[in-house]
Protein backbone atom coordinates (compact mmCIF):
# COMPACT_ATOMS: atom_id res chain seq x y z
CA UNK A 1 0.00 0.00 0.00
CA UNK A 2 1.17 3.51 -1.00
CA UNK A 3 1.11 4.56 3.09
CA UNK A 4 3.52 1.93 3.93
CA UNK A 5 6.43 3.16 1.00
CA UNK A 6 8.03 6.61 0.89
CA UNK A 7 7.14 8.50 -1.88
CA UNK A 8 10.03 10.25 -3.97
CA UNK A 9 9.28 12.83 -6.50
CA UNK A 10 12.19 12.71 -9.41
CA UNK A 11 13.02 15.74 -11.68
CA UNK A 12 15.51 15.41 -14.27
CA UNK A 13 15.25 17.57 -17.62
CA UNK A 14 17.42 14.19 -19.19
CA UNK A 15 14.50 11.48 -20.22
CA UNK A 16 17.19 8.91 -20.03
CA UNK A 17 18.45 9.23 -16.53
CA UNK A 18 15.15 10.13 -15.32
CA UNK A 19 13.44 6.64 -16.35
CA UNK A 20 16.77 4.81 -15.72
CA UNK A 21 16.83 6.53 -12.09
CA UNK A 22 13.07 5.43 -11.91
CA UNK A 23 13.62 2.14 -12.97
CA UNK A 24 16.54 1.72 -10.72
CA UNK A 25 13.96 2.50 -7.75
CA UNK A 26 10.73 0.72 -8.94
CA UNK A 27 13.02 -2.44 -7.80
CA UNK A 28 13.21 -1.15 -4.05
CA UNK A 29 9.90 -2.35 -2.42
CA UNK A 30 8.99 0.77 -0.02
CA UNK A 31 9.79 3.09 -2.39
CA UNK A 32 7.44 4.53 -4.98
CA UNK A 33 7.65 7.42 -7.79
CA UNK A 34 4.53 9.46 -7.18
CA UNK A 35 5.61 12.52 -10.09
CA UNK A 36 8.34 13.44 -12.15
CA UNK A 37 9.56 16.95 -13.72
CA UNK A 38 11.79 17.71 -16.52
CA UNK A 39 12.13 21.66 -15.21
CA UNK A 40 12.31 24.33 -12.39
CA UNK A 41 8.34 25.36 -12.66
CA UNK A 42 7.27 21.38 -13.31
CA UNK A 43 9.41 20.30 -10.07
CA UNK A 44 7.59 22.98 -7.76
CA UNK A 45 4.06 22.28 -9.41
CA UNK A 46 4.75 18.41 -8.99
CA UNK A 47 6.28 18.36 -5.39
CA UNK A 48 3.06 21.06 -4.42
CA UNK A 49 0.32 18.72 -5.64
CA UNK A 50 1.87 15.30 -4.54
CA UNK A 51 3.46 16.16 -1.24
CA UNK A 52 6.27 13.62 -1.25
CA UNK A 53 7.89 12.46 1.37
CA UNK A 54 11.66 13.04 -0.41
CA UNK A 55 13.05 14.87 -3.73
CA UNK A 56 15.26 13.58 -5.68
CA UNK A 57 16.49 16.35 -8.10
CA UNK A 58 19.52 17.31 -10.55
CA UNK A 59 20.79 20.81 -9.92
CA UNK A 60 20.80 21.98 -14.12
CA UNK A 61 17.67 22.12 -15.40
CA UNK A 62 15.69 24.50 -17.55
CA UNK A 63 14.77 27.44 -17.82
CA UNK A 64 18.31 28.55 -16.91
CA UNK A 65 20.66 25.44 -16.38
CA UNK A 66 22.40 26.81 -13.37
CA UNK A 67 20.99 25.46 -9.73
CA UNK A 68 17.59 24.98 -10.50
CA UNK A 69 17.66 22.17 -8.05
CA UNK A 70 19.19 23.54 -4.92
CA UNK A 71 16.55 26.48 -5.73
CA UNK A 72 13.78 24.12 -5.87
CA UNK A 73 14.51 21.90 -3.20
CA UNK A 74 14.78 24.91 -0.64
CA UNK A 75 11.46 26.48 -1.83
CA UNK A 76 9.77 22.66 -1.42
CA UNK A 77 11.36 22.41 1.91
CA UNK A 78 10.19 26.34 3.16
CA UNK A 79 6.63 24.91 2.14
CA UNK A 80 6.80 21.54 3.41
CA UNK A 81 9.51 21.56 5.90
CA UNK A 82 9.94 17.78 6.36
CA UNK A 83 10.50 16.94 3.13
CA UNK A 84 13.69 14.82 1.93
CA UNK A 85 15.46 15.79 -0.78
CA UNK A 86 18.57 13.67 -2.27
CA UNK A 87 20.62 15.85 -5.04
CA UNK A 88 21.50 14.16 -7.52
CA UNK A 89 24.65 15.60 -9.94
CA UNK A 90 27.57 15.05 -12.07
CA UNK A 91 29.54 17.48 -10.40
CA UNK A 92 31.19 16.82 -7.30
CA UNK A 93 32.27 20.84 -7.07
CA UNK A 94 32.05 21.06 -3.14
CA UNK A 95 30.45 24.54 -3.92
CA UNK A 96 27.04 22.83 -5.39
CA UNK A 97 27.48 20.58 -1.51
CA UNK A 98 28.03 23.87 0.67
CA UNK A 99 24.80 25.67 -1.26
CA UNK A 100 22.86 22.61 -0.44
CA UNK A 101 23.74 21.98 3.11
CA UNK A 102 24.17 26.18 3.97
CA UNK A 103 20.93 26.05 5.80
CA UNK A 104 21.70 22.59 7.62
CA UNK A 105 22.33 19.00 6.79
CA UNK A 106 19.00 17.13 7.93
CA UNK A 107 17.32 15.63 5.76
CA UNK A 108 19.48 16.01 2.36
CA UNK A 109 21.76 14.45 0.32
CA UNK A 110 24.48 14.75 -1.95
CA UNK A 111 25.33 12.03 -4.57
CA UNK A 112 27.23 11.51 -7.86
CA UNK A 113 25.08 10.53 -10.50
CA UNK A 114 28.05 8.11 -12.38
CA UNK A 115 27.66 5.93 -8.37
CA UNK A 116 24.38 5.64 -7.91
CA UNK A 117 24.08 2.66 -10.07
CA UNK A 118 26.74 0.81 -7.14
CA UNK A 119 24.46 -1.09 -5.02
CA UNK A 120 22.04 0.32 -2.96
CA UNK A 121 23.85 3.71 -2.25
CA UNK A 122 20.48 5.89 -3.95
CA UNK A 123 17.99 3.46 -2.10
CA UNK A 124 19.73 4.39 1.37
CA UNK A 125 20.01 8.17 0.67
CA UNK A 126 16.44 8.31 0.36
CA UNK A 127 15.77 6.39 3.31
CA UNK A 128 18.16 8.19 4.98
CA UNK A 129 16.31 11.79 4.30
CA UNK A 130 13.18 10.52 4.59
CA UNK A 131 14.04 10.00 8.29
CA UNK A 132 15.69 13.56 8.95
CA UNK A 133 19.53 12.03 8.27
CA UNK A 134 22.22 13.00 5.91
CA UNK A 135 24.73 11.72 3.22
CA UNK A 136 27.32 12.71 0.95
CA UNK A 137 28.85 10.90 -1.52
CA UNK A 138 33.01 9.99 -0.67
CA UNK A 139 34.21 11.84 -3.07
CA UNK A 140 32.29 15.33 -2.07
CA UNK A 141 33.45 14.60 1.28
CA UNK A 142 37.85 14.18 -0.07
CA UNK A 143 36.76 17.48 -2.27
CA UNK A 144 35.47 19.25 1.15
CA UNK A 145 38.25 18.37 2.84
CA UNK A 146 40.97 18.30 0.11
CA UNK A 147 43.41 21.62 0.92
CA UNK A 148 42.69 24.38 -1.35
CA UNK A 149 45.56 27.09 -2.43
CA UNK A 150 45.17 30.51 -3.25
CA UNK A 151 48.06 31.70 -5.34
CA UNK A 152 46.81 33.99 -7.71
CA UNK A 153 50.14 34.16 -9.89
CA UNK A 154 48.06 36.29 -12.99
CA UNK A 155 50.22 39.00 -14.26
CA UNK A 156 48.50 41.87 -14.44
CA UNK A 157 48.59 41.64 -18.68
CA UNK A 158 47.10 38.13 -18.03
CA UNK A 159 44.17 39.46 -16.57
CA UNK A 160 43.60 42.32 -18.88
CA UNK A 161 43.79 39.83 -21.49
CA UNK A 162 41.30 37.78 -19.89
CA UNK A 163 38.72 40.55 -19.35
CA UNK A 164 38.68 41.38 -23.27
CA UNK A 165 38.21 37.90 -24.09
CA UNK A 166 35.19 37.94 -21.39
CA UNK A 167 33.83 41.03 -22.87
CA UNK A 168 33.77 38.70 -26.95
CA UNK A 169 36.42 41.25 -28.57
CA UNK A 170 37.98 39.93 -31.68
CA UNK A 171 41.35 38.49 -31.78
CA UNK A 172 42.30 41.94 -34.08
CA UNK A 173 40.58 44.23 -31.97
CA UNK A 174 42.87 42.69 -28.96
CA UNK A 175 45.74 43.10 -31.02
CA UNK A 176 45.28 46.34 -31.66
CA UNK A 177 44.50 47.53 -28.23
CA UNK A 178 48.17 45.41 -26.96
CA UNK A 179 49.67 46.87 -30.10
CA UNK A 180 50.60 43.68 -30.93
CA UNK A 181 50.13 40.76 -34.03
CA UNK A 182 46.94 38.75 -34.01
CA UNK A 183 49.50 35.78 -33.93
CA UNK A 184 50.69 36.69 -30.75
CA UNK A 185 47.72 37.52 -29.31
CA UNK A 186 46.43 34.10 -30.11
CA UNK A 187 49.74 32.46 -28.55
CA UNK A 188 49.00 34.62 -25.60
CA UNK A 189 45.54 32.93 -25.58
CA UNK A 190 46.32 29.38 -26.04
CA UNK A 191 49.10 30.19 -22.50
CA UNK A 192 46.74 31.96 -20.19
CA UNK A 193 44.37 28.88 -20.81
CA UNK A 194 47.17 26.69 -19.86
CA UNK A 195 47.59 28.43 -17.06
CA UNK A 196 44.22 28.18 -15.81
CA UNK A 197 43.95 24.76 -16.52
CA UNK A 198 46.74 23.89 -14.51
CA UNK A 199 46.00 26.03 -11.53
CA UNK A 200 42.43 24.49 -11.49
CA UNK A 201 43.92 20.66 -11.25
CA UNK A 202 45.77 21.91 -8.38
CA UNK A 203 42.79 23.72 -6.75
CA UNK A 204 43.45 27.54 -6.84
CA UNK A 205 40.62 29.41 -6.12
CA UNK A 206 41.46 32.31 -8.22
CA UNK A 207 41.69 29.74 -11.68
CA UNK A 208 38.35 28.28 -10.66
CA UNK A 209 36.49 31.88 -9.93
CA UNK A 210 38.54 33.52 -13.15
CA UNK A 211 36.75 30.44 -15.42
CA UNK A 212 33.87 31.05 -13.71
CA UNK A 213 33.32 34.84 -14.28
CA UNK A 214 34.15 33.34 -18.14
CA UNK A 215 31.40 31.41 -18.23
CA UNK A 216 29.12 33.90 -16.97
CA UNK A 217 30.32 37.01 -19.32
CA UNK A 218 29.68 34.60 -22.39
CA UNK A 219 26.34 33.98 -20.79
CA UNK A 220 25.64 37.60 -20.56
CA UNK A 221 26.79 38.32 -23.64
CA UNK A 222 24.58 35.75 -25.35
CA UNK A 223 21.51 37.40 -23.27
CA UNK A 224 22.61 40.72 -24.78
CA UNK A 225 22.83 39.65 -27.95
CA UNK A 226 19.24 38.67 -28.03
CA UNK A 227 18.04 41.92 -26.39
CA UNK A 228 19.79 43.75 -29.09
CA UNK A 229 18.44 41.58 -32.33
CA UNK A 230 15.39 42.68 -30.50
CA UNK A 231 16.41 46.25 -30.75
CA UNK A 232 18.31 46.55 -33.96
CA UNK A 233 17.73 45.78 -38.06
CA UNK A 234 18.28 42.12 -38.48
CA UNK A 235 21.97 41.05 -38.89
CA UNK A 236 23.32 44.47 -36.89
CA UNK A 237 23.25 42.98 -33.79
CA UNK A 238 25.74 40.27 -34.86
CA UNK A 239 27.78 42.83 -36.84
CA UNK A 240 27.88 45.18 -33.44
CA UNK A 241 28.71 41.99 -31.65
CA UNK A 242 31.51 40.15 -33.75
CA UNK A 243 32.67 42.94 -35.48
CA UNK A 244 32.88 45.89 -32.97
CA UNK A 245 31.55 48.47 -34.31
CA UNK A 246 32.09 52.07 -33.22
CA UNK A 247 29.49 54.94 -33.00
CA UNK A 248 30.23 56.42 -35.90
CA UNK A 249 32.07 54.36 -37.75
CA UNK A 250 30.79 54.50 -41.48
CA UNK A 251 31.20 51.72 -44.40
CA UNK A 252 30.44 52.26 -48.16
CA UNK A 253 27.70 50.10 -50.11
CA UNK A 254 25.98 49.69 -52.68
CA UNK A 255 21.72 49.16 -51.78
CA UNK A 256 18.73 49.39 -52.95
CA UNK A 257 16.44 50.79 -50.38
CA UNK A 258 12.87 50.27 -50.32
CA UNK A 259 10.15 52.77 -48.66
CA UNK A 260 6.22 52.19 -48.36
CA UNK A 261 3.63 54.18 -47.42
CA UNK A 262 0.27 53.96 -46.73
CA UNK A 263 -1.85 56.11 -48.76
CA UNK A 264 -3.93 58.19 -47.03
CA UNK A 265 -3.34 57.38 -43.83
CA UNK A 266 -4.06 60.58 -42.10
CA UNK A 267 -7.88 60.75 -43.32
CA UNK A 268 -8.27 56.64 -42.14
CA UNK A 269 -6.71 57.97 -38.77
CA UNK A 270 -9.08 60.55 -38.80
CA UNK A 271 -12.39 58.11 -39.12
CA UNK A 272 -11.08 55.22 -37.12
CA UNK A 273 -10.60 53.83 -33.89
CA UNK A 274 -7.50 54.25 -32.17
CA UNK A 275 -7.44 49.94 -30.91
CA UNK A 276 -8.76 49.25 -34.48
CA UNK A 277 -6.24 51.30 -36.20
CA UNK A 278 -3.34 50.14 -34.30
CA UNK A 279 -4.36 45.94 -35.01
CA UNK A 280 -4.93 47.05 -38.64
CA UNK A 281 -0.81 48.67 -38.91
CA UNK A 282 -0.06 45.61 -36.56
CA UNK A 283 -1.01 43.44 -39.46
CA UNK A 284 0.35 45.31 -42.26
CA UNK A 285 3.56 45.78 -40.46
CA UNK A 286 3.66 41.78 -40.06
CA UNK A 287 2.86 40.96 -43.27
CA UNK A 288 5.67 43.90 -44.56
CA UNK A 289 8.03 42.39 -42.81
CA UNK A 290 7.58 38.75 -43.60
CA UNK A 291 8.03 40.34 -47.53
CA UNK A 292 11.45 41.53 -47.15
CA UNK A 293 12.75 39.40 -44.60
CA UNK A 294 11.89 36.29 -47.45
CA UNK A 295 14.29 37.95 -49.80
CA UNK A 296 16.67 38.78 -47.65
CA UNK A 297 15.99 42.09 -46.57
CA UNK A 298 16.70 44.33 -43.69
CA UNK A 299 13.64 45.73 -42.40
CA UNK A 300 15.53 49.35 -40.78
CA UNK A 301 12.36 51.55 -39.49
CA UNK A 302 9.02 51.26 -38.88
CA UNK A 303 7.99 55.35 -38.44
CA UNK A 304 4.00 55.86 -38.19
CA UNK A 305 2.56 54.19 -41.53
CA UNK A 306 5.92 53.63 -43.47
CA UNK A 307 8.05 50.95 -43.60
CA UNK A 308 11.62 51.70 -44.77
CA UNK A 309 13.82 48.47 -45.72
CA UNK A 310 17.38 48.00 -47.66
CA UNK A 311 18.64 45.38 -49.59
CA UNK A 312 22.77 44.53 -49.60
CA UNK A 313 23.04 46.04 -46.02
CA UNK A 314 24.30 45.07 -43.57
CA UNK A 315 25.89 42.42 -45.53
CA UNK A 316 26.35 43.19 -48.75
CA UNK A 317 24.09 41.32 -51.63
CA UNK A 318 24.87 41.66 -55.51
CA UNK A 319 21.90 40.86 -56.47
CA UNK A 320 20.13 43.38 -54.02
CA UNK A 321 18.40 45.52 -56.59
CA UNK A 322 16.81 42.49 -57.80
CA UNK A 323 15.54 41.03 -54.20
CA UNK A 324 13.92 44.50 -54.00
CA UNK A 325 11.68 43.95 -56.78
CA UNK A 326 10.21 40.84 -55.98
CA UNK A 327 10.02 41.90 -52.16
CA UNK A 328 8.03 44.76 -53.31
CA UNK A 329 5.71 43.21 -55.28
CA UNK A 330 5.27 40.67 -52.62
CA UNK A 331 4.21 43.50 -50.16
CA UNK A 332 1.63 44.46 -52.89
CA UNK A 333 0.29 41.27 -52.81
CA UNK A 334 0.46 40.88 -49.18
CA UNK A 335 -1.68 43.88 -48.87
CA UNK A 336 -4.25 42.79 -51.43
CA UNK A 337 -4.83 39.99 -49.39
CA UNK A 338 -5.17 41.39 -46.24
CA UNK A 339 -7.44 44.57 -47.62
CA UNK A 340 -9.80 41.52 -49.10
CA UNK A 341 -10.43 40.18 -45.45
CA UNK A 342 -10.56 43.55 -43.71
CA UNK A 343 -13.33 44.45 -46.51
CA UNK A 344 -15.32 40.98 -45.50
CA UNK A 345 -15.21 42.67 -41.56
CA UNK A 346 -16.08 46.19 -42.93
CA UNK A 347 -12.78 47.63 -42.24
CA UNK A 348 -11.50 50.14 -43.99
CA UNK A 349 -8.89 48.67 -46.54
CA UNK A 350 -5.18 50.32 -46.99
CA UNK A 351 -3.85 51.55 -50.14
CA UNK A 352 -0.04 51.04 -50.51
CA UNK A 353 2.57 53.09 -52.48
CA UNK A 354 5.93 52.03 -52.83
CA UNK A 355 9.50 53.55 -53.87
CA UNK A 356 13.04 51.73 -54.91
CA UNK A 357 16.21 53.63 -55.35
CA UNK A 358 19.69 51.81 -56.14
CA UNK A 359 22.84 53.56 -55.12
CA UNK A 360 25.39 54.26 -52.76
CA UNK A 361 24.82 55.41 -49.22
CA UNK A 362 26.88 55.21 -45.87
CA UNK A 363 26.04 52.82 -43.51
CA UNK A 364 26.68 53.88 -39.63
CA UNK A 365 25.89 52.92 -35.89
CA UNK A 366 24.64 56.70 -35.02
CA UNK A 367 23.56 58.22 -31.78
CA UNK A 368 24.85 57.95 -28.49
CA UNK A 369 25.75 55.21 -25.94
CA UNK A 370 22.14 55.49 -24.44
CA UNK A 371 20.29 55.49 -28.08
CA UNK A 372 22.04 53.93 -30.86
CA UNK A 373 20.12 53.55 -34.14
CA UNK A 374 21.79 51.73 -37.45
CA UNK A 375 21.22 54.25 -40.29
CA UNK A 376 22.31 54.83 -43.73
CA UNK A 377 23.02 58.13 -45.09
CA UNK A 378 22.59 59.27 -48.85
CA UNK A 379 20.42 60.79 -51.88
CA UNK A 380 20.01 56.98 -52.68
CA UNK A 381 17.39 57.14 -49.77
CA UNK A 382 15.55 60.31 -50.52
CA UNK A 383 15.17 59.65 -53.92
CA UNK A 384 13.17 56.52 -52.91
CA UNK A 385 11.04 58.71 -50.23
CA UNK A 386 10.41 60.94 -53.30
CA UNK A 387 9.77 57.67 -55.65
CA UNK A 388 7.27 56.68 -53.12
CA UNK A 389 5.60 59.90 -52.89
CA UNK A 390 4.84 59.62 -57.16
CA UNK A 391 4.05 55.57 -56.94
């Protein structure tokens, strides 16, 4: 009967350890699997509705893959205080041991996923837990105990070097700023990583925290990235991020830009609702964009009713002008199509004029640190505002 076994909740984003970690218990007779979660919001949901006696968790999960685990276990154990929880992980990093046990080391455990599988080491931890007691694995234990140094033998160049590589700048851009060759910088490199390595075999703190901080600035980075290809034309954020781009900085090519309007906007505004209006541009900005992103477009502004895109920018296209064409006829279409289904719901359908201009212009990261904004600068662009204006 389910009253005479402990119950164990097991989250694990991995399928495969999670049903082989299931399995592995279903053959221990007062123990029984009441839930399972594959993530941070799953685990809490789970352990809330089933009440188990003991967790067994991983620490990585989604969303974040950091300590998910620890997290969730000490929210389950704030709610239900005498619940079990046995960690299960592939790191035996006393650090992930000391954030588990900070708060006391009743009722939790700390074992090495590769052991568990050695006779009846999981089975006991639970047992263990379930009855307010304790265990780490042996080799957290040595790791605890092992003497750590803390010679921090970085020259000051060495950690310079190290913050520019945290920070993603190009091998050339290093060079530059060393006044050195990409070669050596690169040598330089490939020796402050050997460095590191070494001093982390041999336990220095300052290795382990300098790899750390590494980790996390690539992390950041990453997040930033994504926040800015939220904020910027498509393909600027990668070219601001790989290429290090200055405010300012200006390059020379040859576009096609492409600028739509709709036609007489200000008289729809006039007569319209404000909600209604603003799903109606919602739409046609959607179905704009889907246009010129097909061909290969960069969709740069979207100001009130018009849409302003370029072709061959930021990475340049020789066929540009060409893309252009059928991305404007697309919009056309696009429209149609939408006007016919806004006409069916009585909505006032939009008229669309549209203006191409090949030529030159100057492409530049413009503004300030607080605003930047990707523009390009020539009469290649007015003349297509003009274009428009006669379509």
């Amino acid at each position: 009967m389910r009253d005479t076994k402990i119950s164990v909740f097991l989250a694990d984003d991995n399928l495969i350890v999670r049903e082989g970690v299931r399995a592995l218990l279903s053959l221990e007779d007062d123990l029984e699997v009441v839930g399972v979660a594959a993530e941070y919001a799953e685990l809490i949901e789970g352990a809330e509705r089933e009440a188990p006696q003991v967790l067994v968790t991983d620490i990585r999960m989604p969303p974040t893959f950091q300590r998910e685990g620890i997290e969730a276990a000490k929210q389950v154990r704030k709610r239900h205080p005498g619940t079990g929880v046995v960690i299960l992980s592939q790191y035996d990093d006393p650090e992930y041991a000391v954030s588990l046990l900070s708060e006391g080391a009743a009722g939790y455990a700390y074992l090495l996923k590769d052991r568990v599988a050695e006779g009846d080491q999981l089975a006991r931890a639970i047992r263990e837990v379930a009855t307010g007691g304790s265990m780490l694995d042996p080799k957290i234990v040595e790791a605890l105990v092992r003497p750590i140094t803390t010679d921090d033998d970085l020259a000051a160049a060495d950690e310079e070097l190290l913050r520019m590589i945290a920070e993603g700048k190009p091998i050339k851009a290093i060079a530059v700023a060393r006044q050195t060759t990409a070669a050596d910088v690169a040598d330089s490199i490939e020796r402050l990583f050997v460095v590191l390595a070494q001093g982390l075999s041999s336990g220095t703190v300052g290795c382990l925290e300098r790899l750390k901080m590494l980790h996390q600035a690539i992390v950041d980075r990453e997040e930033q990235g994504e926040k800015l290809s939220r904020l910027l034309p498509g393909g600027i954020a990668e070219k601001l991020r790989y290429e290090g781009r200055r405010i300012g900085e200006t390059e020379s090519l040859l576009v096609t830009v492409v600028m739509s309007d709709i036609r007489g906007y200000s008289t729809i505004a006039e007569r319209s609702q404000p909600s209604l209006l603003a799903r109606q541009l919602n739409e046609h900005r959607a179905e704009m964009n889907r246009a010129i992103l097909a061909e290969g477009g960069t969709v740069m502004q979207f100001v009130g009713d018009a849409v302003m895109a370029v072709f061959g920018a930021p990475v340049p296209q020789t066929d540009h002008a060409d893309r252009a064409v059928v991305a404007a006829a697309t919009m056309h279409a696009a429209q149609d199509r939408v006007n016919q289904r806004w006409r069916a719901e009585g909505i006032e359908a939009f008229g669309l004029g549209i203006g191409l201009s090949t030529g030159e212009v100057a492409a530049a990261l413009l503004g300030s640190e607080e605003r930047l904004e990707y523009s390009l600068v020539g009469d290649t662009v007015n003349l297509s505002q003009r274009i428009q204006q006669w379509a």
